[in-house]
PDB file of N, CA and C in Angstrom:
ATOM      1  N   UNK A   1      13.496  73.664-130.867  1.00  0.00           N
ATOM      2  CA  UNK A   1      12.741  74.593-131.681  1.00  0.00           C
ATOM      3  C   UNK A   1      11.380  74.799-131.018  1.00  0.00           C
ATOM      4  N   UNK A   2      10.703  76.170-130.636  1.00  0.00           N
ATOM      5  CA  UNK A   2      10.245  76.260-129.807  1.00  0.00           C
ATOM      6  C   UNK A   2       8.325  76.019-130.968  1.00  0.00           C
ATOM      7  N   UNK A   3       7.140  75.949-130.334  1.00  0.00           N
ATOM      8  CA  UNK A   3       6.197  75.710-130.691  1.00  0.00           C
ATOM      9  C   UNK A   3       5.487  76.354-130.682  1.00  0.00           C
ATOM     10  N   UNK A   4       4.923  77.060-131.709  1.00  0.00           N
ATOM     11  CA  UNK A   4       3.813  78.708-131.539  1.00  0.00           C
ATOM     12  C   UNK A   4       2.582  77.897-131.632  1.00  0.00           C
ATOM     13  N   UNK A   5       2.022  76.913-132.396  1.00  0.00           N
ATOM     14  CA  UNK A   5       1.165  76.816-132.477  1.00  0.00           C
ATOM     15  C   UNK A   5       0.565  75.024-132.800  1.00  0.00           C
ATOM     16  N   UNK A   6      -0.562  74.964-132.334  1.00  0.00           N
ATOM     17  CA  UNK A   6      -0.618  73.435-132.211  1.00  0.00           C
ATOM     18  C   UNK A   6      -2.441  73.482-132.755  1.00  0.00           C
ATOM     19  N   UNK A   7      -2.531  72.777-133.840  1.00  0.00           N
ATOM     20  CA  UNK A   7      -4.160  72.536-134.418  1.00  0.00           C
ATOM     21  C   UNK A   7      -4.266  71.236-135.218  1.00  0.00           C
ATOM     22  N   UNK A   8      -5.846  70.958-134.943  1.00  0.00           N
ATOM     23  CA  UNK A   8      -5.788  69.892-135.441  1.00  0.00           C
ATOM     24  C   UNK A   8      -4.801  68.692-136.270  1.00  0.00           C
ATOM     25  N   UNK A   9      -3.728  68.449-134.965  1.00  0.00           N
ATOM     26  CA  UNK A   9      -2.640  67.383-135.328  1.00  0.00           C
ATOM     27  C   UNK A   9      -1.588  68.158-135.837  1.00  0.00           C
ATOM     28  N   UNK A  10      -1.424  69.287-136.553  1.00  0.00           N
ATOM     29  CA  UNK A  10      -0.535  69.840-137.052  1.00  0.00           C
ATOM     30  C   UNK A  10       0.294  71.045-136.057  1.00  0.00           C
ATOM     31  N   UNK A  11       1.322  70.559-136.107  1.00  0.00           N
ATOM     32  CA  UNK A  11       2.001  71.678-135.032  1.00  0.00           C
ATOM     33  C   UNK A  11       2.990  72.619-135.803  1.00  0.00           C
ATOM     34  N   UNK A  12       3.340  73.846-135.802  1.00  0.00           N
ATOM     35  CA  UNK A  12       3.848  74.513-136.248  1.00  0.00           C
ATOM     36  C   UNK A  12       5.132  75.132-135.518  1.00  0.00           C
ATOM     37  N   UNK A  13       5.967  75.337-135.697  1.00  0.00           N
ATOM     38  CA  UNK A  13       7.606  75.781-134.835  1.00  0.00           C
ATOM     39  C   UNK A  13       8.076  76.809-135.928  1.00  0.00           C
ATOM     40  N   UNK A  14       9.073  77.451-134.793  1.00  0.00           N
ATOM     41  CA  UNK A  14      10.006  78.602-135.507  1.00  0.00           C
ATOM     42  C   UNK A  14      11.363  78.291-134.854  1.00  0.00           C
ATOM     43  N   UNK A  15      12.854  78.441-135.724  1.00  0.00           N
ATOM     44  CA  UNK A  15      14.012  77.820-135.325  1.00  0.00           C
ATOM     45  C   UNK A  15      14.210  79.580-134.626  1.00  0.00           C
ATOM     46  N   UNK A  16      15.236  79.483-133.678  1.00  0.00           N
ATOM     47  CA  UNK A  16      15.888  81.220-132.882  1.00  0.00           C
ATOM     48  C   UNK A  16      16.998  81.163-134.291  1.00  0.00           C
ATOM     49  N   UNK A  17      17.201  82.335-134.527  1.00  0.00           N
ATOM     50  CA  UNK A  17      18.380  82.697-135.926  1.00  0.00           C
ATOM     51  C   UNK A  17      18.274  81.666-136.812  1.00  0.00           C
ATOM     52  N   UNK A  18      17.191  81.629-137.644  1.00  0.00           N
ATOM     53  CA  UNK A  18      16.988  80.875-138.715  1.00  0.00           C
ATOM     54  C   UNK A  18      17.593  81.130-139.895  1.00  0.00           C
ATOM     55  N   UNK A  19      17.196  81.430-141.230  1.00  0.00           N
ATOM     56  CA  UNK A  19      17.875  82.041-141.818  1.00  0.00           C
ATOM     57  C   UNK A  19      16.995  82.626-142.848  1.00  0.00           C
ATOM     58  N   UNK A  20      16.665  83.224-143.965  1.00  0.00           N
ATOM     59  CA  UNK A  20      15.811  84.332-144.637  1.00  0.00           C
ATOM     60  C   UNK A  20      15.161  83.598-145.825  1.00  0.00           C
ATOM     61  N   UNK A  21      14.166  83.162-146.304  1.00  0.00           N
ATOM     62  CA  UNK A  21      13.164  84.734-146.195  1.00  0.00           C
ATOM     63  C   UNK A  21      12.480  83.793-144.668  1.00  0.00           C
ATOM     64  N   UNK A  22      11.586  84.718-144.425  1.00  0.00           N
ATOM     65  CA  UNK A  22      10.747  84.432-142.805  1.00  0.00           C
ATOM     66  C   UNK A  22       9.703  83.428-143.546  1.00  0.00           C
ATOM     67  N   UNK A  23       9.672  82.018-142.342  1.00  0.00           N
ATOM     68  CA  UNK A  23       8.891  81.050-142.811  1.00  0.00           C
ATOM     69  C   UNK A  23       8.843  80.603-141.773  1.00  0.00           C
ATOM     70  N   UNK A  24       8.077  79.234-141.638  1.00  0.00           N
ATOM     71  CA  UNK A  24       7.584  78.465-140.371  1.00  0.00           C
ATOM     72  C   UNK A  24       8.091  76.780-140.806  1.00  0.00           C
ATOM     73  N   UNK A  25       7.842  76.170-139.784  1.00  0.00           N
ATOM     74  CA  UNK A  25       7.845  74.743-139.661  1.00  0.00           C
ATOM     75  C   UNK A  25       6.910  73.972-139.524  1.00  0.00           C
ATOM     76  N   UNK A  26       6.344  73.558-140.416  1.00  0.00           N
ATOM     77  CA  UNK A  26       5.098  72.692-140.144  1.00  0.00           C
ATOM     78  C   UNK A  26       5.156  71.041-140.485  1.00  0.00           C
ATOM     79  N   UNK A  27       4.936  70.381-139.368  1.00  0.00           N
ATOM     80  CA  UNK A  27       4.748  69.082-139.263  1.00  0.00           C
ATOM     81  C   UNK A  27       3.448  68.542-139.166  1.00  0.00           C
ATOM     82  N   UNK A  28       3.119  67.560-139.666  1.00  0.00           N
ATOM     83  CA  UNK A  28       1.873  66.839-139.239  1.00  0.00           C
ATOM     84  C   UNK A  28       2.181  65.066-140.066  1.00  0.00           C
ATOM     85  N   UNK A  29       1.400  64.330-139.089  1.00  0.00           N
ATOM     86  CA  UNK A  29       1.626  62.691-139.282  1.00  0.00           C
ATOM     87  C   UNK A  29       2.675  62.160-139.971  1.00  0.00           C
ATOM     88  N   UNK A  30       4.197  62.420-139.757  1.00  0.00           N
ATOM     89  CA  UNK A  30       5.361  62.553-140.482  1.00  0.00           C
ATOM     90  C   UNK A  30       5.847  62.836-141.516  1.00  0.00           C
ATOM     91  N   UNK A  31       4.888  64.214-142.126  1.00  0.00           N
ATOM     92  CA  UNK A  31       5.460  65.406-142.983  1.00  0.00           C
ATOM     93  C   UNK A  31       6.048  66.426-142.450  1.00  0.00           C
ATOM     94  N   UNK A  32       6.970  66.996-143.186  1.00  0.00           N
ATOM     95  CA  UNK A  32       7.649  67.989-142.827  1.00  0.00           C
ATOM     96  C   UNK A  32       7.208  69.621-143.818  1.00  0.00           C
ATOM     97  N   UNK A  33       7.372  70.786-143.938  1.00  0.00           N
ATOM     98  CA  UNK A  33       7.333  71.416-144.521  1.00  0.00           C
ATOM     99  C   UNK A  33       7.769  72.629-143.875  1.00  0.00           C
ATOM    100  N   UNK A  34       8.640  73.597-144.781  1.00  0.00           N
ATOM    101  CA  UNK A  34       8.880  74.721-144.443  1.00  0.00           C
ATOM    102  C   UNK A  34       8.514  76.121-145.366  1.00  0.00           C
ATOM    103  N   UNK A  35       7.029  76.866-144.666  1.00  0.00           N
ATOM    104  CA  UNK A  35       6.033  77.603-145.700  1.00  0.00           C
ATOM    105  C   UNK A  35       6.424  79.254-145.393  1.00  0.00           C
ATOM    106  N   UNK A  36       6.792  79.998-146.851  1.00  0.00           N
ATOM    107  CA  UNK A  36       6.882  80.602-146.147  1.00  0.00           C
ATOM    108  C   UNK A  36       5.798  81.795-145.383  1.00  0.00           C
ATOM    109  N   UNK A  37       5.971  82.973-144.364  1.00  0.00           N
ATOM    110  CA  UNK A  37       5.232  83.392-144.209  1.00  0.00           C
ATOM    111  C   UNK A  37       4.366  84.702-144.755  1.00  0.00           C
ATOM    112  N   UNK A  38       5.307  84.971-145.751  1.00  0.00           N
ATOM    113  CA  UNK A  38       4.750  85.950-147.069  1.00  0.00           C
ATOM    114  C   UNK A  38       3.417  85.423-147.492  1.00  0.00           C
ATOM    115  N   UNK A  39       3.822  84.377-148.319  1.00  0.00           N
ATOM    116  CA  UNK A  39       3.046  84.077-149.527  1.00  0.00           C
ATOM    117  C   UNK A  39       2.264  82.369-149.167  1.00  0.00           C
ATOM    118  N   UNK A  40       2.911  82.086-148.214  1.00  0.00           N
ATOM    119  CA  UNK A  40       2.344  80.537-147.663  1.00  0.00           C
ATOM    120  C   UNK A  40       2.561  79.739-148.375  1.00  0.00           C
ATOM    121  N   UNK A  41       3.497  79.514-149.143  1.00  0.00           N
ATOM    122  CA  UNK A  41       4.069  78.897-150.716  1.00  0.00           C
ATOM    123  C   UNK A  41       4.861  77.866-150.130  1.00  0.00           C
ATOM    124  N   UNK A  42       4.864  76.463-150.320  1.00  0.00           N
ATOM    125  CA  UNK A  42       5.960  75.533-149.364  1.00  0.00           C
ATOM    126  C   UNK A  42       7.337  76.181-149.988  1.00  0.00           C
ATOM    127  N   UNK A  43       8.546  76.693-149.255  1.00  0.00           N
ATOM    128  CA  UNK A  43       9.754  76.370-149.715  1.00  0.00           C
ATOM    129  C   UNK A  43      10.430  75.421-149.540  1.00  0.00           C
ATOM    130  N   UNK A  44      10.605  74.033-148.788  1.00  0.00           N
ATOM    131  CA  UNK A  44      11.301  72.939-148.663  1.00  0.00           C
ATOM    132  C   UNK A  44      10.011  71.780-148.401  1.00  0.00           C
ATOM    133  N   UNK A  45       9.960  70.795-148.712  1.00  0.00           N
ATOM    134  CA  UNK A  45       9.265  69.474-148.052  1.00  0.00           C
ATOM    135  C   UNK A  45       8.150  69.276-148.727  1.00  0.00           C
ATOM    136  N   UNK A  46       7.189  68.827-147.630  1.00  0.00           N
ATOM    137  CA  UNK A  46       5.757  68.341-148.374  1.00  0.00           C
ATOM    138  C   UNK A  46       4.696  68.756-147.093  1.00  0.00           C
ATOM    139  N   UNK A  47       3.469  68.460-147.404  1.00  0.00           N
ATOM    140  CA  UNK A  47       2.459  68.317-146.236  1.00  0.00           C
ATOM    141  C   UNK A  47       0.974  67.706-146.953  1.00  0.00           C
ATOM    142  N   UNK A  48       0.483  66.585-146.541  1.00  0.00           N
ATOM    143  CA  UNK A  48      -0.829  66.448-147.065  1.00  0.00           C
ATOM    144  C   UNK A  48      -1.516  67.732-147.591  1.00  0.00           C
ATOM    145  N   UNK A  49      -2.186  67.779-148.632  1.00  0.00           N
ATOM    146  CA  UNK A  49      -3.123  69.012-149.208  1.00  0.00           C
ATOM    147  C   UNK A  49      -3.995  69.676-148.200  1.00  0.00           C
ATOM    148  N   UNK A  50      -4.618  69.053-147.171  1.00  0.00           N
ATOM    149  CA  UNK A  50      -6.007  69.219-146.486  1.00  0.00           C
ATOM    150  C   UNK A  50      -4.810  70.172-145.635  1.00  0.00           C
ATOM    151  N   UNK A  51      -3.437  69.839-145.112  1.00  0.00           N
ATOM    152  CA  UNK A  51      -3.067  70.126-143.680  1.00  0.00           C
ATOM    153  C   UNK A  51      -2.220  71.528-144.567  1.00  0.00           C
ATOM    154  N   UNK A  52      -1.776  71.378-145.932  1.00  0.00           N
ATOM    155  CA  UNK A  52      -1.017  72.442-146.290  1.00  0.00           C
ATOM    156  C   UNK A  52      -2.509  73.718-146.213  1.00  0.00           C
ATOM    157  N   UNK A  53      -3.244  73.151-146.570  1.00  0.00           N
ATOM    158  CA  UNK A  53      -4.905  74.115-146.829  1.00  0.00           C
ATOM    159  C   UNK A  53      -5.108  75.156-145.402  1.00  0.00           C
ATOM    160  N   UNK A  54      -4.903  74.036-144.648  1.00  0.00           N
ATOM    161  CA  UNK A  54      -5.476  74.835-143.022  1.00  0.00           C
ATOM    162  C   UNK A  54      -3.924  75.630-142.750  1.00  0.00           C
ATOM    163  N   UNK A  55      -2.555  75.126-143.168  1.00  0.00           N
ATOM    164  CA  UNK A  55      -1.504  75.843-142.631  1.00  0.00           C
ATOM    165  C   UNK A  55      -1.509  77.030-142.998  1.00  0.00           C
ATOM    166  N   UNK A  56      -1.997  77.256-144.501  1.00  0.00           N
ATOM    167  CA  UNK A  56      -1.713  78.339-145.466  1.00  0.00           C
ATOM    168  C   UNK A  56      -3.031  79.552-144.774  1.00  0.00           C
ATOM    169  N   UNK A  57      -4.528  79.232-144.217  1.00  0.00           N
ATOM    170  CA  UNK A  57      -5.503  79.753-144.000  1.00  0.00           C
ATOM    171  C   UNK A  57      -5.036  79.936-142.528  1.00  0.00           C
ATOM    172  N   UNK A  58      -3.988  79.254-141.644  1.00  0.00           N
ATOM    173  CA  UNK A  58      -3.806  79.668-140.465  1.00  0.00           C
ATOM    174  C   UNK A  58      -2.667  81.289-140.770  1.00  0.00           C
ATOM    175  N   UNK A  59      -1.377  81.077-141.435  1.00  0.00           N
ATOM    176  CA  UNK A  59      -0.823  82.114-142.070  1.00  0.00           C
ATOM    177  C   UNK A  59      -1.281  83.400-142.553  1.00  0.00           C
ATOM    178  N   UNK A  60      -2.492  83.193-142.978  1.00  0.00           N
ATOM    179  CA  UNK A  60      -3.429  84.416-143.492  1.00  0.00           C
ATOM    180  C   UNK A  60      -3.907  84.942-142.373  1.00  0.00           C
ATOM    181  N   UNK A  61      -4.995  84.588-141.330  1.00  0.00           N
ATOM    182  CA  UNK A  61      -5.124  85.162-140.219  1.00  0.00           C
ATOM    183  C   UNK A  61      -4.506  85.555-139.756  1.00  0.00           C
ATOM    184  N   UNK A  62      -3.254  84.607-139.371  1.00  0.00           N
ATOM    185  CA  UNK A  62      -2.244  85.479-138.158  1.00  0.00           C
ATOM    186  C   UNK A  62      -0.939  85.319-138.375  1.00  0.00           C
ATOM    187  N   UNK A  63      -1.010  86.014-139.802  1.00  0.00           N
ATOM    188  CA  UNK A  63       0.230  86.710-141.132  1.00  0.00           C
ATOM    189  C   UNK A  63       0.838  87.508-139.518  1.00  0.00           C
ATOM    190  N   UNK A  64       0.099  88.578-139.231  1.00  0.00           N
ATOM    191  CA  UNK A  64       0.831  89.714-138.188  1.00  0.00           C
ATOM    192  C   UNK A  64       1.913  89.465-137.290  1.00  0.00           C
ATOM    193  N   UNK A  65       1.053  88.483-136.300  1.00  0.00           N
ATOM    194  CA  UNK A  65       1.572  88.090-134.884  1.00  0.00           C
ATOM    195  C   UNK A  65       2.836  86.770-135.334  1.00  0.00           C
ATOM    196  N   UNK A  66       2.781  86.282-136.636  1.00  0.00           N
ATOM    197  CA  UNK A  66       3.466  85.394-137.197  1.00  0.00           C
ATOM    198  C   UNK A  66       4.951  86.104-137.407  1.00  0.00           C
ATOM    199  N   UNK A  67       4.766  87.095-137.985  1.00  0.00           N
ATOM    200  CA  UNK A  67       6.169  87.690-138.278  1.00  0.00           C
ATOM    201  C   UNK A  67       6.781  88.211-137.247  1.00  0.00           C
ATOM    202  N   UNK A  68       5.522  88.777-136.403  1.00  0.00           N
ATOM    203  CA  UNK A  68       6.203  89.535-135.412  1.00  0.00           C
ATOM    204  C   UNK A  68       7.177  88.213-134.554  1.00  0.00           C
ATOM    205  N   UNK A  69       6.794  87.130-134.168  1.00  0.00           N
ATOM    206  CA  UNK A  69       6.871  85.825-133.811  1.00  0.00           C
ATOM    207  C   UNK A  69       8.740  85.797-134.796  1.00  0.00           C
ATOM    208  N   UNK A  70       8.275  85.976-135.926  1.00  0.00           N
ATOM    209  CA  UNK A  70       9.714  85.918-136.307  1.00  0.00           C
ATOM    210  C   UNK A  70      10.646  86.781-136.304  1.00  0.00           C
ATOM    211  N   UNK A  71      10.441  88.133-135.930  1.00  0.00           N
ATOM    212  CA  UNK A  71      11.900  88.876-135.746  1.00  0.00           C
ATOM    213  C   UNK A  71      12.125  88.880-134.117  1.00  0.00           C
ATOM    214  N   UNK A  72      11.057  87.850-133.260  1.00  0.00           N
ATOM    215  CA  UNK A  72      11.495  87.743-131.777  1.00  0.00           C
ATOM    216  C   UNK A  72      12.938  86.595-132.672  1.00  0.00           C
ATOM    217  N   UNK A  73      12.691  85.885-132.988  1.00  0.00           N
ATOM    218  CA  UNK A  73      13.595  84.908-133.682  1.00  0.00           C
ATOM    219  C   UNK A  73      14.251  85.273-134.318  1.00  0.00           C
ATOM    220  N   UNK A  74      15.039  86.239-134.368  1.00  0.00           N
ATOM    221  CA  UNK A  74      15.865  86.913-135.018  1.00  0.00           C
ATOM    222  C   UNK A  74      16.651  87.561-133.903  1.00  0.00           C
ATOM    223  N   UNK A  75      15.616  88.580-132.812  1.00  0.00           N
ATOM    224  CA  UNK A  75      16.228  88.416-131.634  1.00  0.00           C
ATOM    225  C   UNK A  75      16.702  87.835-130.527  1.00  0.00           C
ATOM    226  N   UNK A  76      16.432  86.603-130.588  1.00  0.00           N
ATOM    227  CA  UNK A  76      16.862  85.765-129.732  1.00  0.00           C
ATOM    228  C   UNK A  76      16.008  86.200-128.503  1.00  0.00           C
ATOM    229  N   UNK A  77      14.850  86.544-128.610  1.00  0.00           N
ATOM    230  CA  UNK A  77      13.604  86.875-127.865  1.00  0.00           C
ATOM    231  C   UNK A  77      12.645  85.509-127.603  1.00  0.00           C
ATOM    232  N   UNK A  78      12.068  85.550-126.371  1.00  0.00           N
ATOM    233  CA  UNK A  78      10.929  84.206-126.195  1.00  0.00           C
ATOM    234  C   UNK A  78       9.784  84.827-127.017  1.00  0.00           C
ATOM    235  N   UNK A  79       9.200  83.574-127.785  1.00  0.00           N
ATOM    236  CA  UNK A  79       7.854  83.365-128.746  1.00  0.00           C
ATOM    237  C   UNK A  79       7.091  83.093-128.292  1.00  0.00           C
ATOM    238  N   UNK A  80       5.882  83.985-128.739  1.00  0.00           N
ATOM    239  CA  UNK A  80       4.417  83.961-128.359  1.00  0.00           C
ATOM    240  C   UNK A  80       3.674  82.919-128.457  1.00  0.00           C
ATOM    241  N   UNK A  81       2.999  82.165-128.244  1.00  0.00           N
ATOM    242  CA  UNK A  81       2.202  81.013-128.270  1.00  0.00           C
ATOM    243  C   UNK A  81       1.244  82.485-129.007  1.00  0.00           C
ATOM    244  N   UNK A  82       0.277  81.431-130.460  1.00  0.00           N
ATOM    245  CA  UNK A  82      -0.631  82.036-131.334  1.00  0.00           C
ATOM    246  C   UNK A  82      -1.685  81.184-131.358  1.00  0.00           C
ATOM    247  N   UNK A  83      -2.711  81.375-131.375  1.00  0.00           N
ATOM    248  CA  UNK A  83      -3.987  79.985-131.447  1.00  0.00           C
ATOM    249  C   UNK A  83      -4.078  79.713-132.627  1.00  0.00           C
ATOM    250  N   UNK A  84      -4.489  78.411-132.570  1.00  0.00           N
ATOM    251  CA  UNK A  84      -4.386  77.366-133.563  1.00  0.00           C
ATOM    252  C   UNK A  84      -6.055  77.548-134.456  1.00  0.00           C
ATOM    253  N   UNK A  85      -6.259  77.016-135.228  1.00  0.00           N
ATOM    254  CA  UNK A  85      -7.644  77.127-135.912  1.00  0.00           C
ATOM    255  C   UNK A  85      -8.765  76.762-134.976  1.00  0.00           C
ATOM    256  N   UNK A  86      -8.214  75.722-134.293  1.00  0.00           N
ATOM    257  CA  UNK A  86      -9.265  75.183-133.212  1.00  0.00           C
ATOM    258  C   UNK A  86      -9.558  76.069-132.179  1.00  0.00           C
ATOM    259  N   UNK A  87      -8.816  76.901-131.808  1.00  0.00           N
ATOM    260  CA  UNK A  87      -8.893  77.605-130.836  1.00  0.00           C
ATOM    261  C   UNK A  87     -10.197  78.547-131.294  1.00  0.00           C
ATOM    262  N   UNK A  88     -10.109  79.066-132.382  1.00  0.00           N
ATOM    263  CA  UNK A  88     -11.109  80.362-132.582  1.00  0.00           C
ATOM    264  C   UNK A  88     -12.492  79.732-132.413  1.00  0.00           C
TER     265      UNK A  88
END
């Protein structure tokens, strides 16, 4: 599962032909969560509050390049590396 984005400890992935609605993978210090990218709402798992906070405020910025990120994943297209919070 390839890796769009990597911030403070928390790394984020997208599966190629996942399955619907469009969401992400977010891990950090052995949580799992799968948010989706609409509404940033967890649909499966957990994530510390502080790391769900920055996942959900990373989603809002880069809502765009995120989806677009997901219908490459739909096409069976290579994914964009997106900067992480730290980056900006």
């Amino acid at each position: 599962m390839p890796i769009v984005s990597v911030f403070f400890g928390i790394t984020i992935r997208m599966y190629f032909g996942d399955h619907p609605p469009p969401h992400i993978h977010a891990a950090y210090q052995g949580q799992a969560a799968l948010i989706s990218i609409e509404t940033g709402k967890v649909l499966r798992g957990s994530l510390r509050s502080r790391a769900l906070r920055l996942v959900q405020e990373w989603i809002m910025i880069h809502r765009s390049p995120i989806l677009a990120n997901w219908e490459r994943c739909e096409a069976l297209e290579p994914l964009e590396r997106i900067p992480g919070l730290d980056d900006e």
